[in-house]
N, C-alpha and C. Protein backbone atom coordinates (compact mmCIF):
# COMPACT_ATOMS: atom_id res chain seq x y z
N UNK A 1 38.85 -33.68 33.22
CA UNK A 1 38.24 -33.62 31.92
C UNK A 1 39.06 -32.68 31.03
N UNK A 2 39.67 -32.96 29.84
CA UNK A 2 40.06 -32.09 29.07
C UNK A 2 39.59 -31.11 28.39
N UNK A 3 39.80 -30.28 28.34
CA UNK A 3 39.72 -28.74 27.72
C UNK A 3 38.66 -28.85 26.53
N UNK A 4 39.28 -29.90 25.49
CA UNK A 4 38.01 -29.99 24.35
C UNK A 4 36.60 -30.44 24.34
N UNK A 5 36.88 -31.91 25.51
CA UNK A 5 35.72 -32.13 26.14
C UNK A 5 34.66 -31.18 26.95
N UNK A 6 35.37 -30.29 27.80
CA UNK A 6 34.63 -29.08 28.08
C UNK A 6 33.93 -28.37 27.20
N UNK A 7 34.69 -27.68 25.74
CA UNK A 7 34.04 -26.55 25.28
C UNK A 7 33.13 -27.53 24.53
N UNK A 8 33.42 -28.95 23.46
CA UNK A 8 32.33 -29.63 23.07
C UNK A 8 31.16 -29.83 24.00
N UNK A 9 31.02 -30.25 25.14
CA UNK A 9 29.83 -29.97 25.79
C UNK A 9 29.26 -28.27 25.76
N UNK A 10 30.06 -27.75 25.98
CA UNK A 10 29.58 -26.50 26.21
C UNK A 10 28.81 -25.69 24.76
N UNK A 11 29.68 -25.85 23.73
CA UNK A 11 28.99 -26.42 22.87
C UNK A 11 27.56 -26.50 22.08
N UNK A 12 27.43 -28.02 22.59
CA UNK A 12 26.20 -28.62 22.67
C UNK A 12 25.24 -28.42 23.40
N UNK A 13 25.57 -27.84 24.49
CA UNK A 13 24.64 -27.53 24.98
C UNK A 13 24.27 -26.43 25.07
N UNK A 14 25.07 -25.33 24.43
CA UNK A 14 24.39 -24.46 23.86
C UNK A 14 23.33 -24.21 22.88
N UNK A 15 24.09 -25.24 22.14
CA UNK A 15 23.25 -25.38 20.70
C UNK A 15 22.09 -26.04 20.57
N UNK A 16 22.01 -27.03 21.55
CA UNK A 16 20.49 -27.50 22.12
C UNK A 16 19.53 -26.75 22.52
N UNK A 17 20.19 -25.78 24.01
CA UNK A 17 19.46 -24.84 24.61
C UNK A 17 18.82 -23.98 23.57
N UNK A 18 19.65 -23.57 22.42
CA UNK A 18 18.77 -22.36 21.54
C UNK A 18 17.44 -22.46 20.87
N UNK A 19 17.52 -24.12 20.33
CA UNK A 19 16.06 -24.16 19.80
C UNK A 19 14.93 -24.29 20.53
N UNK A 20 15.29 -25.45 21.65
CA UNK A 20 14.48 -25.38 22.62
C UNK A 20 14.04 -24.31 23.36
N UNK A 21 14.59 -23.17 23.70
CA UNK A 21 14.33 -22.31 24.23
C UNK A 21 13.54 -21.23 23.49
N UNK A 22 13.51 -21.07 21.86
CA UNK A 22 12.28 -20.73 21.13
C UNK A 22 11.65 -21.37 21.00
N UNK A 23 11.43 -22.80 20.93
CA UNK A 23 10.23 -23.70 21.05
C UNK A 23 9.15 -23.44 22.27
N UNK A 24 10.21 -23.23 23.62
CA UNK A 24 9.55 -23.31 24.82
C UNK A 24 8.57 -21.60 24.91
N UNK A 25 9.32 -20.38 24.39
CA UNK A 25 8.66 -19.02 23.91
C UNK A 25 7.86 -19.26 22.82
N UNK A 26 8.07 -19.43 22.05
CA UNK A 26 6.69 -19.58 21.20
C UNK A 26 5.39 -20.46 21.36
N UNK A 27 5.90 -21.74 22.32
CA UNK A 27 4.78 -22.51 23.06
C UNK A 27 4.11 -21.13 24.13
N UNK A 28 4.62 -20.80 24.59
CA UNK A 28 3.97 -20.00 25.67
C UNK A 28 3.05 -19.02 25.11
N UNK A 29 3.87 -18.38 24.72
CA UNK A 29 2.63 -17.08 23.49
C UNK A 29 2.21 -17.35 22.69
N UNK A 30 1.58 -18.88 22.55
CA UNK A 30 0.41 -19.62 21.69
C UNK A 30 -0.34 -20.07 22.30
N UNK A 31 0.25 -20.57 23.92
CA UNK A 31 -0.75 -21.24 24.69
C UNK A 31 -1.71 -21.17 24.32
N UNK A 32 -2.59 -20.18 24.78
CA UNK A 32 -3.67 -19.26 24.95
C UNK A 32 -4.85 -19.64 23.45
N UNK A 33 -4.49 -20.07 23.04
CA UNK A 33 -4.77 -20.67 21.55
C UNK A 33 -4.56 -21.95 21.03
N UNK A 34 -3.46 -22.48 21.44
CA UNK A 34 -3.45 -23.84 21.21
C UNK A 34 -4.87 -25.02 20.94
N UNK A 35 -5.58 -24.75 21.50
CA UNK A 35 -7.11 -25.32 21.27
C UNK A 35 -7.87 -24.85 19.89
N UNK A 36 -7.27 -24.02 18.83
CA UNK A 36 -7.31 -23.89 17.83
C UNK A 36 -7.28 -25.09 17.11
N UNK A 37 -6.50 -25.76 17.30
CA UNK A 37 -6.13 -26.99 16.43
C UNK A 37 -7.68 -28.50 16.95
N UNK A 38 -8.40 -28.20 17.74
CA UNK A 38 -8.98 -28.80 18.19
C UNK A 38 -10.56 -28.08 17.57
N UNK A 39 -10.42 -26.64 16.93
CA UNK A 39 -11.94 -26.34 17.19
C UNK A 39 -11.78 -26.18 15.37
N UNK A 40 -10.82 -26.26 14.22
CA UNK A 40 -11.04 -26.42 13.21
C UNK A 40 -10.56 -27.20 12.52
N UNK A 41 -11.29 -27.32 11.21
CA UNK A 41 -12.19 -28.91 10.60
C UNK A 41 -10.04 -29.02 10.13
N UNK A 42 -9.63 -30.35 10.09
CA UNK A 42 -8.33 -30.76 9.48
C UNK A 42 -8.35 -31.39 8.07
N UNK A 43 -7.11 -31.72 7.54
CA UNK A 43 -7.12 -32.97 6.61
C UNK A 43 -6.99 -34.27 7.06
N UNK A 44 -6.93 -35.05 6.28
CA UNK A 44 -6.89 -36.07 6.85
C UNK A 44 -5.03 -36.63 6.98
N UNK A 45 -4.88 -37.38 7.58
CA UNK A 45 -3.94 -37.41 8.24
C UNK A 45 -3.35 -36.39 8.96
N UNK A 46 -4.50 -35.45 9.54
CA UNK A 46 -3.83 -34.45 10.61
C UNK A 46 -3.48 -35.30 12.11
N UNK A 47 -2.57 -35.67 12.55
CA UNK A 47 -2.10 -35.94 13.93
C UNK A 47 -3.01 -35.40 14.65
N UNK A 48 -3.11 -36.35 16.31
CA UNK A 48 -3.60 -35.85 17.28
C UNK A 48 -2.67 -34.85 18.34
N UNK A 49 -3.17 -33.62 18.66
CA UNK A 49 -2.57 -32.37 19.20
C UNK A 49 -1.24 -32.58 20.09
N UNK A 50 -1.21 -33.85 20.67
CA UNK A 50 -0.39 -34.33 22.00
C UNK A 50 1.05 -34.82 21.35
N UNK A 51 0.60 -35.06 19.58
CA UNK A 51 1.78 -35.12 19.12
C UNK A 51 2.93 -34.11 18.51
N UNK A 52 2.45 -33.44 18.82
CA UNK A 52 2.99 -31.70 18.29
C UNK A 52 4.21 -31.06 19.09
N UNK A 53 4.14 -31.23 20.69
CA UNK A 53 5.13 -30.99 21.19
C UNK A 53 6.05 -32.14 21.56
N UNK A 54 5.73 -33.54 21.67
CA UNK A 54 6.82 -34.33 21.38
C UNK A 54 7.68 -34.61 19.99
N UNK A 55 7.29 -33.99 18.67
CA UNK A 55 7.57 -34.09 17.68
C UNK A 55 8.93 -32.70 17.26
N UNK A 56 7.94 -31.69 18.01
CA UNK A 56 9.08 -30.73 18.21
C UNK A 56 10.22 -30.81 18.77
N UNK A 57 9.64 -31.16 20.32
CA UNK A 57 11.28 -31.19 21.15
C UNK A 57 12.20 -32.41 20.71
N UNK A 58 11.36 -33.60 19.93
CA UNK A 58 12.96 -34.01 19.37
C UNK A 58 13.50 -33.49 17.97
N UNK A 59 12.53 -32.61 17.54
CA UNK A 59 13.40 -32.21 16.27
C UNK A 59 14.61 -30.69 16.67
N UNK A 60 13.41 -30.12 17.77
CA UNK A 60 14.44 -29.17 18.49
C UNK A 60 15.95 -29.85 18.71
N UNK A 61 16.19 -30.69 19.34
CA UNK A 61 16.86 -31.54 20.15
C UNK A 61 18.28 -32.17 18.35
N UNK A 62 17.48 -32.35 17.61
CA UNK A 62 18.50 -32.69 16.51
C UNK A 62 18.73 -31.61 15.68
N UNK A 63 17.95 -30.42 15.55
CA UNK A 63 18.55 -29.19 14.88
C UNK A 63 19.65 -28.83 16.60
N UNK A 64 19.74 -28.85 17.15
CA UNK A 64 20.72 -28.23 18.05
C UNK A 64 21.93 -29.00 17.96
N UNK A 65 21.77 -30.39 18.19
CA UNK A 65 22.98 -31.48 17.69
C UNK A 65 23.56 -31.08 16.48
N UNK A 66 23.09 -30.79 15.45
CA UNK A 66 23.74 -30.41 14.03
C UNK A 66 24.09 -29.25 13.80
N UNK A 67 23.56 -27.97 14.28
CA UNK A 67 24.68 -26.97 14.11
C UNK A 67 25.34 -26.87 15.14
N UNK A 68 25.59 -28.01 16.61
CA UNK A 68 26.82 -28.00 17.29
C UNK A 68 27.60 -29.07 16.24
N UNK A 69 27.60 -29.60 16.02
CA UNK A 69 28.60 -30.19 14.88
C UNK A 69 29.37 -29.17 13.59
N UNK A 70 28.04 -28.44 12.98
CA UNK A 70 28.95 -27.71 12.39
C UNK A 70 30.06 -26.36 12.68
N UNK A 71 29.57 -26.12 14.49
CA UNK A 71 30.13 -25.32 15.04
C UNK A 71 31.43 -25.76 15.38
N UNK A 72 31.64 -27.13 15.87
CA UNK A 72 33.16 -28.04 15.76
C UNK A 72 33.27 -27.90 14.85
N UNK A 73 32.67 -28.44 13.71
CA UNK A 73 34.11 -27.85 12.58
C UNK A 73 33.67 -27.17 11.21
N UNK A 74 33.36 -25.95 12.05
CA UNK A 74 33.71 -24.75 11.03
C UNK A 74 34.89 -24.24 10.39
N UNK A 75 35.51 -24.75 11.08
CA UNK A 75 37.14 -24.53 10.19
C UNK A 75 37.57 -25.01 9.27
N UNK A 76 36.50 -25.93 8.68
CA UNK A 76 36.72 -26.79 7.70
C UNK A 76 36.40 -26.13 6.62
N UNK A 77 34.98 -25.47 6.46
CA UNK A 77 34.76 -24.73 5.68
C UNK A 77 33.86 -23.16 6.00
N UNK A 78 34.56 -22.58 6.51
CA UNK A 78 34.07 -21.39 7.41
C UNK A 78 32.60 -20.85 6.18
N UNK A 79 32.92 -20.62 4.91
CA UNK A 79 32.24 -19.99 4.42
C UNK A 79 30.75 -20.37 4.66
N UNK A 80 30.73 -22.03 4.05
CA UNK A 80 29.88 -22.87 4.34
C UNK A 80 28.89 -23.01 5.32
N UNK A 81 29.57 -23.10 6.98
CA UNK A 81 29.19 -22.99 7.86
C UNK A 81 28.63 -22.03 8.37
N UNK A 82 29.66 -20.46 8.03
CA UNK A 82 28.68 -19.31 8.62
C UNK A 82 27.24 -19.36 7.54
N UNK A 83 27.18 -19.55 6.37
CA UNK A 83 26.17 -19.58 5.44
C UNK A 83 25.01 -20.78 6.23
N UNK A 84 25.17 -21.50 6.28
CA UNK A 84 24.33 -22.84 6.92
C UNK A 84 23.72 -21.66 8.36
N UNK A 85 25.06 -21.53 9.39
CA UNK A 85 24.19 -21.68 10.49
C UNK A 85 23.17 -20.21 10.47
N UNK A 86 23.45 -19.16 9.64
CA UNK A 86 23.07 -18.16 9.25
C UNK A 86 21.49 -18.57 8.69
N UNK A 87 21.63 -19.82 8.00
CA UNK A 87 20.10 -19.52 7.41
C UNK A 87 19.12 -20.19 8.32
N UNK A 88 20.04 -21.27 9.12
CA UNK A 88 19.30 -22.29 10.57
C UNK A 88 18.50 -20.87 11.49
N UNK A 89 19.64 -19.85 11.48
CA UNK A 89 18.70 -18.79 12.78
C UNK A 89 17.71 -18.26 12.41
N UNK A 90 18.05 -17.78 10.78
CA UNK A 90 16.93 -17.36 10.09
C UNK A 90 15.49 -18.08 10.30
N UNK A 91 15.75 -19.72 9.94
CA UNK A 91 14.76 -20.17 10.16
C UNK A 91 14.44 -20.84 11.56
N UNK A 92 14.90 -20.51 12.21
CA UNK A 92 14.47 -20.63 13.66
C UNK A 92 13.37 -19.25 14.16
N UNK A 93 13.76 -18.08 13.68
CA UNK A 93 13.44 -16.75 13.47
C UNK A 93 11.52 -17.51 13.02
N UNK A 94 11.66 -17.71 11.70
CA UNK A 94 10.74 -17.86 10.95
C UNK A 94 9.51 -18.96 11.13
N UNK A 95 10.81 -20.10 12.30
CA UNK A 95 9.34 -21.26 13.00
C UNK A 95 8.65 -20.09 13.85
N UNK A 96 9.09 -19.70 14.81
CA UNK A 96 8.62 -18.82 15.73
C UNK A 96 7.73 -18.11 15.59
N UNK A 97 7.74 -16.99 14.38
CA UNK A 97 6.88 -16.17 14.17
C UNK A 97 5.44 -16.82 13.22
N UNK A 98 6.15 -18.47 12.89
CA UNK A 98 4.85 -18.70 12.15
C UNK A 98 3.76 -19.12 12.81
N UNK A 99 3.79 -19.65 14.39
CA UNK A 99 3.88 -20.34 15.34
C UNK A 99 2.14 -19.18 16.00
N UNK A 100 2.94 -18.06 16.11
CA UNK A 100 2.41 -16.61 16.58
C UNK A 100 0.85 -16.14 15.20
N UNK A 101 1.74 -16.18 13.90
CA UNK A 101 0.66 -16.24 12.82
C UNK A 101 -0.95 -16.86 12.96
N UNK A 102 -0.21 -18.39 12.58
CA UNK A 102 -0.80 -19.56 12.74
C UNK A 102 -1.94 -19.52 14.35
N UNK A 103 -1.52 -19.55 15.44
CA UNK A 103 -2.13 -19.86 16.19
C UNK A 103 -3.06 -18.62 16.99
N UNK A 104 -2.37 -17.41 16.82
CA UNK A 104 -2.85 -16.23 17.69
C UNK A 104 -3.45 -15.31 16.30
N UNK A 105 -3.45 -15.37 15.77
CA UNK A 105 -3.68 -14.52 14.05
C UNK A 105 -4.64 -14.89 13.40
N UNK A 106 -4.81 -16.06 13.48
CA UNK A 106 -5.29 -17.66 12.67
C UNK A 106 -5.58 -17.28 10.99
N UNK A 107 -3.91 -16.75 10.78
CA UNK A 107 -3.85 -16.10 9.44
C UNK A 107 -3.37 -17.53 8.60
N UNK A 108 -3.92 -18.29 8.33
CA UNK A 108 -3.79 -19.82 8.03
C UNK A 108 -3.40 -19.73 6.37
N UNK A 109 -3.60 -19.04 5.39
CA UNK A 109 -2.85 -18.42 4.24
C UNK A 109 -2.00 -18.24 4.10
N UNK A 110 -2.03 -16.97 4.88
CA UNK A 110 0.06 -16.30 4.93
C UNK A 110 0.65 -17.14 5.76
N UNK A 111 0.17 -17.75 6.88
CA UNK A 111 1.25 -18.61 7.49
C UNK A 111 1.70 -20.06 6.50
N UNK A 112 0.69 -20.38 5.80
CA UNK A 112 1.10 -21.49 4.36
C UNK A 112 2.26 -20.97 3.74
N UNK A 113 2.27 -19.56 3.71
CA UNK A 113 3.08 -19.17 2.36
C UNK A 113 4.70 -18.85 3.26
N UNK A 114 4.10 -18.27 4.66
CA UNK A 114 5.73 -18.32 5.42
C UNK A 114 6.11 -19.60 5.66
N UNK A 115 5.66 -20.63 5.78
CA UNK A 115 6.20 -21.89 5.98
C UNK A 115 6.76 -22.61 4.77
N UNK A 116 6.67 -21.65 3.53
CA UNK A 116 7.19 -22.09 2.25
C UNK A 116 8.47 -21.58 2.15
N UNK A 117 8.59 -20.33 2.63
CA UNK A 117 9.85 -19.82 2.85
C UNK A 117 10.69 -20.84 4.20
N UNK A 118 10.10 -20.59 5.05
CA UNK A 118 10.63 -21.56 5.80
C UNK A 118 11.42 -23.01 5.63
N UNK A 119 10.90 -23.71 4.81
CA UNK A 119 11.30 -24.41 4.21
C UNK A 119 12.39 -24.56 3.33
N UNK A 120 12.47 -23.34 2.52
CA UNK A 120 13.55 -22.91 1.64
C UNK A 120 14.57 -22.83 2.70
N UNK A 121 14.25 -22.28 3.84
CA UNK A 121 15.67 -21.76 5.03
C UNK A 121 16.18 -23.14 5.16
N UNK A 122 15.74 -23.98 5.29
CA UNK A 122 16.20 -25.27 5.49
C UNK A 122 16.81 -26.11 4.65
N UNK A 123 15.96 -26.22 3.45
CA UNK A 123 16.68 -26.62 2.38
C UNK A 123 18.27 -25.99 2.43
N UNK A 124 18.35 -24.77 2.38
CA UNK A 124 19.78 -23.49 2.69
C UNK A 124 19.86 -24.17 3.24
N UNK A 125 19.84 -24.54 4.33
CA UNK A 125 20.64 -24.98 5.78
C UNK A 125 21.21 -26.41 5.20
N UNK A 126 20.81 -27.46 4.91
CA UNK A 126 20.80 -28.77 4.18
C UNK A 126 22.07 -28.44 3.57
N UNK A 127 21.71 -27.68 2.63
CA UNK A 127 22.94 -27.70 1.15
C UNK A 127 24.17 -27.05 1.63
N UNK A 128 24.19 -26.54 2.87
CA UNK A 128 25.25 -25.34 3.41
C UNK A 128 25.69 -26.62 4.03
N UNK A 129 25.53 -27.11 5.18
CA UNK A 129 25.88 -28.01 5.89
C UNK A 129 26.37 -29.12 5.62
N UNK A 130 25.97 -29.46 4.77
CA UNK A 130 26.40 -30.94 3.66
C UNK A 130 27.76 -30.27 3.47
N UNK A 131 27.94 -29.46 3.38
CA UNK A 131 29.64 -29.02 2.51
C UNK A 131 30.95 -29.15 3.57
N UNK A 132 30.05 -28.65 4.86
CA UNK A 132 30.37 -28.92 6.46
C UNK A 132 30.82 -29.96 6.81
N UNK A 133 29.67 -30.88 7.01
CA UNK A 133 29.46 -31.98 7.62
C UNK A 133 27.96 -32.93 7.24
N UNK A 134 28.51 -34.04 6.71
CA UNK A 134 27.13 -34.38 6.34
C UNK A 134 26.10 -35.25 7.21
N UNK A 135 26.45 -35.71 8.52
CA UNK A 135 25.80 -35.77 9.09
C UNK A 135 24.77 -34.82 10.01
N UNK A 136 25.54 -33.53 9.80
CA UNK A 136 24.76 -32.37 10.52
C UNK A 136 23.85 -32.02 9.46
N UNK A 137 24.04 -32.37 8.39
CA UNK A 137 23.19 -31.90 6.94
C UNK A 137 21.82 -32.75 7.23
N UNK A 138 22.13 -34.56 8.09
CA UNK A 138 21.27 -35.14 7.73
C UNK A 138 20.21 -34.92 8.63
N UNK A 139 21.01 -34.48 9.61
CA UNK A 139 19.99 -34.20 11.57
C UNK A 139 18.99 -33.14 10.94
N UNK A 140 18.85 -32.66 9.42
CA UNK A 140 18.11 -31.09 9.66
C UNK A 140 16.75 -31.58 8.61
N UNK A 141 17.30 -33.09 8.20
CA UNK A 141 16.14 -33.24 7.23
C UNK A 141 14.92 -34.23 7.78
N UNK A 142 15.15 -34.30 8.94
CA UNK A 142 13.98 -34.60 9.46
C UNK A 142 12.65 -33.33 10.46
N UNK A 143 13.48 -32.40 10.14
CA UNK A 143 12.83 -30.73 10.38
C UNK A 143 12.29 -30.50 9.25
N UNK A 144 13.06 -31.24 8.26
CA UNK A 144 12.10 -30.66 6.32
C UNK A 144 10.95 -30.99 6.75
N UNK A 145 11.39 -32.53 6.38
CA UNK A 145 10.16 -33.26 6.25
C UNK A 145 8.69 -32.86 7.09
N UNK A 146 9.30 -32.85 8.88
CA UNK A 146 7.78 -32.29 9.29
C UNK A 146 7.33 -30.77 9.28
N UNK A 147 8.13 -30.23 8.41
CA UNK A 147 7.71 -28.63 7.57
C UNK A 147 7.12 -29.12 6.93
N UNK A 148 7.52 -29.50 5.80
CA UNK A 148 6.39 -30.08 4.78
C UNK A 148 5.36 -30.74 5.05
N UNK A 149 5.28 -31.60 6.27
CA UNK A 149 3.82 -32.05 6.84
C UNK A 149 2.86 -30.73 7.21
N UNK A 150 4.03 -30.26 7.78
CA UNK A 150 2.88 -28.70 8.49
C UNK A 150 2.57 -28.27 7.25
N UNK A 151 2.98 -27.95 6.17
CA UNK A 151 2.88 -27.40 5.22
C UNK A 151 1.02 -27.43 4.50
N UNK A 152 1.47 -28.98 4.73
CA UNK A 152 0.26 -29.80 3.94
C UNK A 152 -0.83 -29.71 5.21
N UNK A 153 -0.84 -29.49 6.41
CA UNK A 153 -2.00 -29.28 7.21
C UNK A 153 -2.07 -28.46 7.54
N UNK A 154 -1.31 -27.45 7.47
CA UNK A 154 -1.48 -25.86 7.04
C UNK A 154 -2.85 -25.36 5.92
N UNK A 155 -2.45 -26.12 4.83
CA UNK A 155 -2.94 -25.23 3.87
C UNK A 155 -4.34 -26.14 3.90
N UNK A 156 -4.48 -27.61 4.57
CA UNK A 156 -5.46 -28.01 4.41
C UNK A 156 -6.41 -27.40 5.47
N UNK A 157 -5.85 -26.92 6.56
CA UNK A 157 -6.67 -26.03 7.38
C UNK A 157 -7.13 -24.98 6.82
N UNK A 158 -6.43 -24.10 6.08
CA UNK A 158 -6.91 -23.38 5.53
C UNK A 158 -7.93 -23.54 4.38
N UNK A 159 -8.34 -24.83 3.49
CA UNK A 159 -9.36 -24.59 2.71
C UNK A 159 -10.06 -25.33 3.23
N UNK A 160 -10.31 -26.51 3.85
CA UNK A 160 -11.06 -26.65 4.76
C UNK A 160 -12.07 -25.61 5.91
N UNK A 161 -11.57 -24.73 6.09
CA UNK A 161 -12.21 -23.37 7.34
C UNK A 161 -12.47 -22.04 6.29
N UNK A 162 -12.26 -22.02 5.38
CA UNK A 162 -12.14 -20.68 4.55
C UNK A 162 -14.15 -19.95 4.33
């Protein structure tokens, strides 16, 4: 196997391992709570609970694919890239702790308003990455989108239960 083939796997599978591996920590220190989502009133079109961690681990799974892409080729536009993957950790940082908010806190307000920021990290990440690579730009906008779903059953949890 050649040398590039090596570090590209290596790579990738780094860059996989990272989200997943805060997905899999912040699943754990929510456990304990997770039945939250079961004991208050939703909006409508709130998903059933079982879809929450298959929805994650493949979005985990394509935010890791796309900043291993922009990690191949950062040399293209270094500035770009450190800016992108800089705001991806940020908001990897920021799923996590909303995760902790949201479920162990059941601060359903402020976690609306961190998931707005959150969102912004991504958007960053989007517009950084596009300059990169635009297919790694595109792997991150299906993480918007189900931000913005959480967003909207976020805040509908919250006036719904208030």
């Amino acid at each position: 196997m050649k040398q590039s083939t090596k570090s590209a796997i290596k790579t990738y599978g780094i860059a996989i391992a990272i989200p997943l591996a805060i997905g899999i920590l912040s699943a754990l220190l929510t456990m304990k709570n997770m039945d939250l989502y079961t004991r208050v009133k939703t909006p409508p079109l709130a998903p059933p609970s079982i879809l929450f961690p298959i929805v994650w681990s493949i979005l985990y799974v394509l935010m890791g694919v796309s900043s291993g892409m922009i990690w191949q080729k950062r040399e293209s536009n270094i500035q770009s890239a450190d800016t992108g993957i800089a705001f991806y950790a940020v908001s990897l940082l920021f799923n996590f702790v909303w995760s902790i908010l949201f479920f162990n806190f059941e601060l359903y307000l402020f976690s609306f308003f961190w998931l707005l920021i959150l969102f912004g990290l991504i958007i960053g990440t989007i517009l950084c990455y596009r300059k990169v690579n635009r297919a790694a730009a595109y792997l991150q906008i299906p993480y918007a989108v189900w931000v913005a779903f959480a967003g909207y059953l976020n805040i509908g949890i919250w006036y719904l239960n208030k």
